[in-house]
Protein backbone atom coordinates (compact mmCIF):
# COMPACT_ATOMS: atom_id res chain seq x y z
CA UNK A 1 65.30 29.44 267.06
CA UNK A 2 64.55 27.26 264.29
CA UNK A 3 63.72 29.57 261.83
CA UNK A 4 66.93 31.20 262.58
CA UNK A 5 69.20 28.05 262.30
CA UNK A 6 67.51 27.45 258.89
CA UNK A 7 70.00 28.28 255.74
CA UNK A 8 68.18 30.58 253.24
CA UNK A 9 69.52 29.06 250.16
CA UNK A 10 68.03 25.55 251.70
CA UNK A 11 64.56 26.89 252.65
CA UNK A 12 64.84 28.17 248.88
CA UNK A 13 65.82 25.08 246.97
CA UNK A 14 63.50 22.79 249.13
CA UNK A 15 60.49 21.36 246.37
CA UNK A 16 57.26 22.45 246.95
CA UNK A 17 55.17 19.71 249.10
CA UNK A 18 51.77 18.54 246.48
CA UNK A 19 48.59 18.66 248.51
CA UNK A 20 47.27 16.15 249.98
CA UNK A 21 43.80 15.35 249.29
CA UNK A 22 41.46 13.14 251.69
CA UNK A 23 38.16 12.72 250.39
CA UNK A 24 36.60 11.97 253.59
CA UNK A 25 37.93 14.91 255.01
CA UNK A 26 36.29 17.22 252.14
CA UNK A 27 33.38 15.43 252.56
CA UNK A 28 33.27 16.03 256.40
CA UNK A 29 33.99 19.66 255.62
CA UNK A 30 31.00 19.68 253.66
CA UNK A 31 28.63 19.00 256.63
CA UNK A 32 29.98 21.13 258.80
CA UNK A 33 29.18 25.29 259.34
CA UNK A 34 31.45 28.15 257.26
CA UNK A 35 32.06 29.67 260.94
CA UNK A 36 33.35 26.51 262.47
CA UNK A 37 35.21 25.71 259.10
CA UNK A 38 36.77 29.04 259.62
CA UNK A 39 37.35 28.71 263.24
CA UNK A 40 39.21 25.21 262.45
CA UNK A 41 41.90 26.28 259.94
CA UNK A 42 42.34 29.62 261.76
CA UNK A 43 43.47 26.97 265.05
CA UNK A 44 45.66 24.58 262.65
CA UNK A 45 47.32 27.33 261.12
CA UNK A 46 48.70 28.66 264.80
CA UNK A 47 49.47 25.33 266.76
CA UNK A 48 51.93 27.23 269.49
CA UNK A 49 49.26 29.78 270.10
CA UNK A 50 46.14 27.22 270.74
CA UNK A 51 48.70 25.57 273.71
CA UNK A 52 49.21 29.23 275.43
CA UNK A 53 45.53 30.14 275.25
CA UNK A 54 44.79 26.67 276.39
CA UNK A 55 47.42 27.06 279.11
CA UNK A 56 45.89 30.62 279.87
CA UNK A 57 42.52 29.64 280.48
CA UNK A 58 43.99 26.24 282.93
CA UNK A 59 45.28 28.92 284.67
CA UNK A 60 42.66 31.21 284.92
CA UNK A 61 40.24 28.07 286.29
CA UNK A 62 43.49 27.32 289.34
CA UNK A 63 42.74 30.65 290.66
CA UNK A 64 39.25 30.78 290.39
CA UNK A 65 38.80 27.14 291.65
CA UNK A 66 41.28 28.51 294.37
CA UNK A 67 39.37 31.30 295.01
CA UNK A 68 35.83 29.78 295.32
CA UNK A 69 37.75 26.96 297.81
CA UNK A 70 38.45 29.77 300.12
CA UNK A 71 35.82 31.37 300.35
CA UNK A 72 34.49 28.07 302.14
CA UNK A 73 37.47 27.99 304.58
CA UNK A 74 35.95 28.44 308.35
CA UNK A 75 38.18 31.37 310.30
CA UNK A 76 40.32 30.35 312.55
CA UNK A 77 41.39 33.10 315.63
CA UNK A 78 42.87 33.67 318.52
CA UNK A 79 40.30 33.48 322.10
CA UNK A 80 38.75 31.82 324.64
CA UNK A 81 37.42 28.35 324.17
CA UNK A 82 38.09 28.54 320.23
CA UNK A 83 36.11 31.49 319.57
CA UNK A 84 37.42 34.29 317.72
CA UNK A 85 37.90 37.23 319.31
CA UNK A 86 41.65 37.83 317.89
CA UNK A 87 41.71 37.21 314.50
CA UNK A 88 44.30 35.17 312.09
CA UNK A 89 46.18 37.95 311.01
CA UNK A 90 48.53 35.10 308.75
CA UNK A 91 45.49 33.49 307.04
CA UNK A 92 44.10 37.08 306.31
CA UNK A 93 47.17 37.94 304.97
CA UNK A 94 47.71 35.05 303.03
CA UNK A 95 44.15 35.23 301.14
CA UNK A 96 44.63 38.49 300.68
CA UNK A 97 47.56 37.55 298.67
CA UNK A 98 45.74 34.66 296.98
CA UNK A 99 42.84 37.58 296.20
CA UNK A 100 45.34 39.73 294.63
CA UNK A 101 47.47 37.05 292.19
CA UNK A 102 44.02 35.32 290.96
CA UNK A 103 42.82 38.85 289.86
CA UNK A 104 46.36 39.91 288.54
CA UNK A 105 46.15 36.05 286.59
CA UNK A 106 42.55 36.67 285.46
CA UNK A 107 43.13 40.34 284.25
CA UNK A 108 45.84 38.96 282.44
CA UNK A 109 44.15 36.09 280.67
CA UNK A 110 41.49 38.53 279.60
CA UNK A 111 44.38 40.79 277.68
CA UNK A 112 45.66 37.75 276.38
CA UNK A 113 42.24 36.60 275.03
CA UNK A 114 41.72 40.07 273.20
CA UNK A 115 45.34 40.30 272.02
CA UNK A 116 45.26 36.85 270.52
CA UNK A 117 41.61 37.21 268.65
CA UNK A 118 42.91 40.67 267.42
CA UNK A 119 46.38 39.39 266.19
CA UNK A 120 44.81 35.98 264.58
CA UNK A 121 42.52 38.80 263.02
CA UNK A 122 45.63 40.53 261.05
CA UNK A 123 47.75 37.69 260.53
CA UNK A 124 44.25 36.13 258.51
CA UNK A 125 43.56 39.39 256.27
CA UNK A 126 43.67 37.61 253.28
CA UNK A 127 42.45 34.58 254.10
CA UNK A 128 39.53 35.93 255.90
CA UNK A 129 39.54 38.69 252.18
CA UNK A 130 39.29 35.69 250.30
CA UNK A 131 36.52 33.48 252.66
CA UNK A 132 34.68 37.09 252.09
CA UNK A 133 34.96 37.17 248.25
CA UNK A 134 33.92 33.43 247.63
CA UNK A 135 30.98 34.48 249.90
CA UNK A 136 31.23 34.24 253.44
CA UNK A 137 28.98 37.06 255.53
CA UNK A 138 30.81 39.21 258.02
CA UNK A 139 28.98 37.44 260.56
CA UNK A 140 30.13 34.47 259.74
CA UNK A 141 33.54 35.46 259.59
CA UNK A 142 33.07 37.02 263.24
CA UNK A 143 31.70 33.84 264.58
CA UNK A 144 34.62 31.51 262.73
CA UNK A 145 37.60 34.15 264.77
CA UNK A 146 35.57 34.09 268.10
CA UNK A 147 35.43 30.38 267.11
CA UNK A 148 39.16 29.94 266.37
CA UNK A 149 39.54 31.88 270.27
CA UNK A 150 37.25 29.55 272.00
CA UNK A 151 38.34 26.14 270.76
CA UNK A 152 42.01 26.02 272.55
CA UNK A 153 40.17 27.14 275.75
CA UNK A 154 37.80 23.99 275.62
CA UNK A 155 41.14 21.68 276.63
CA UNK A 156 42.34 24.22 279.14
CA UNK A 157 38.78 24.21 280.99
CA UNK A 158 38.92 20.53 280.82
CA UNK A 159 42.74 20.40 282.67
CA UNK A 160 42.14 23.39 284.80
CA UNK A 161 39.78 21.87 287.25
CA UNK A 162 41.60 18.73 288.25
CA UNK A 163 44.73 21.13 288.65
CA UNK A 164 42.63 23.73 290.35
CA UNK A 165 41.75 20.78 292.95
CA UNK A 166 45.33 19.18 293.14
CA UNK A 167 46.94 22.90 293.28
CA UNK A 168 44.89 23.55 296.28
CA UNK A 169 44.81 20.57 297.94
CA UNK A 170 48.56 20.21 297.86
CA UNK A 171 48.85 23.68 299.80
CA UNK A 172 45.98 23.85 301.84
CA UNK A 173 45.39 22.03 305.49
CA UNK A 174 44.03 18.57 305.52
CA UNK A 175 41.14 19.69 307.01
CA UNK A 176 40.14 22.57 303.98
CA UNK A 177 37.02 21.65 302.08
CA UNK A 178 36.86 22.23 298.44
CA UNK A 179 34.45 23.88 296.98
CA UNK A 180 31.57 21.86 295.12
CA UNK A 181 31.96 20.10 291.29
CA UNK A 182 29.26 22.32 290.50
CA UNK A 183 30.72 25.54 291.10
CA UNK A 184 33.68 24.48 289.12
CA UNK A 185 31.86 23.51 286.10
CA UNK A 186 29.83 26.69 286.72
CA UNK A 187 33.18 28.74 286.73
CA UNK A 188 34.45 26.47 283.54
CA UNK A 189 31.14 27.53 281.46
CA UNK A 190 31.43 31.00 283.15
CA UNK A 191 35.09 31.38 281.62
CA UNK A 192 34.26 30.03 278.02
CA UNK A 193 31.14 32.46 277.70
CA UNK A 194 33.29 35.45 278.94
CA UNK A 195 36.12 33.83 276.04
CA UNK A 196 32.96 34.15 273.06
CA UNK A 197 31.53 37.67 274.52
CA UNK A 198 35.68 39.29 274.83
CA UNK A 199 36.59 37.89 271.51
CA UNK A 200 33.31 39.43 269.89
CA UNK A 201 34.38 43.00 270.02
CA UNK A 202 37.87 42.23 267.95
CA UNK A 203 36.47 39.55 265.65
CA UNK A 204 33.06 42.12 264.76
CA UNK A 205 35.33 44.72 263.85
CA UNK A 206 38.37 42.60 261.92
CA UNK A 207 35.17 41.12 260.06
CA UNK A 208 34.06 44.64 258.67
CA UNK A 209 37.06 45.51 257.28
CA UNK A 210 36.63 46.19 253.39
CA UNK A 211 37.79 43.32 251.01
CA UNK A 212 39.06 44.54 248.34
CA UNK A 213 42.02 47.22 250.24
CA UNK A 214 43.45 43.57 251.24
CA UNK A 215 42.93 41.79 248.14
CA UNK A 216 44.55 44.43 246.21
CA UNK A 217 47.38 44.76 248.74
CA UNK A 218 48.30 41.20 248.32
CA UNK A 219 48.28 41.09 244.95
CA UNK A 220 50.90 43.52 244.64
């Protein structure tokens, strides 16, 4: 909406912003790995897409902290003295339904993981043309856009545990038990390695395109 409430003729006539140079920030650059260097600008470049992914992968921790919550709950039927002869056909029915919108959330964050790395991929042809000709490896350009997927999801793995807790604790009986810390940092590190090994696919093949097709295309 802002692009579109933006006059032409102004976006035109507006001067050219000079660089900004921060020596301290070169010199940190220096230390650091091409792949991460390539990861970072490849993040700063697309501000509105590192909060979705982050927002993706919060979500994706609620319904697996949700899930592995549940699958502590004790049943609860219908009998004799408390035992369970006739089952809880509402609490069946509502983890079933729990079951079915964590796995329709997860399969979704897993599209949205390849469909970003792919997408970051195009939009950075001749960025990632140039990083190639000044003598970055395809492997290092693979590891800077699986990089560039996996640093937004750090924040969301951080933020989707507390909310997984206070999502499910706000809806669940007073007497539910929560699963253990452990298995939610487990599921945290689980999510971030299956982030690296779906974005490795895309990035491995955007990193073998040929150079000099996209150097010559943006030349002319």
């Amino acid at each position: 909406m802002r692009a579109l409430r933006t006059a032409t003729v102004a976006a035109l006539a507006d001067a050219a912003h000079p660089p900004r140079r921060r020596p301290w920030l070169t010199a940190l650059s220096a230390l650091l790995p091409t792949p991460f260097l390539l990861g970072l600008r490849l993040t700063a470049r697309r501000p509105g897409r590192v909060v979705l992914q982050a927002c993706s992968t919060a979500t994706t921790l609620i319904a697996l902290t949700g899930l592995l919550s549940l699958s502590l709950q004790s049943s609860r039927g219908y009998g004799l003295n408390g035992s369970t002869a006739l089952p809880n056909l509402r609490d069946e029915n509502a983890s079933h339904l729990l079951i079915a919108v964590s796995a329709l959330l997860i399969a979704m964050a897993v599209v949205n993981i390849i469909a970003f790395t792919w997408t970051t991929a195009m939009e950075a042809q001749p960025s990632l043309a140039v990083a190639r000709a000044l003598g970055a490896t395809p492997g290092q350009v693979s590891a800077g856009l699986s990089i560039a997927q996996l640093l937004p999801c750090l924040p969301g793995a951080v933020i989707g545990v507390p909310l997984g807790i206070g999502v499910f604790s706000a809806f669940s009986p007073r007497n539910a038990v929560l699963a253990p810390v452990s298995w939610m940092l487990i599921a945290a590190l689980a999510t971030l390695l299956v982030t690296v090994a779906l974005t490795a696919l895309p990035a491995h093949l955007a990193a073998r395109r040929p150079v000099v097709p996209v150097l010559s295309a943006d030349t002319a």
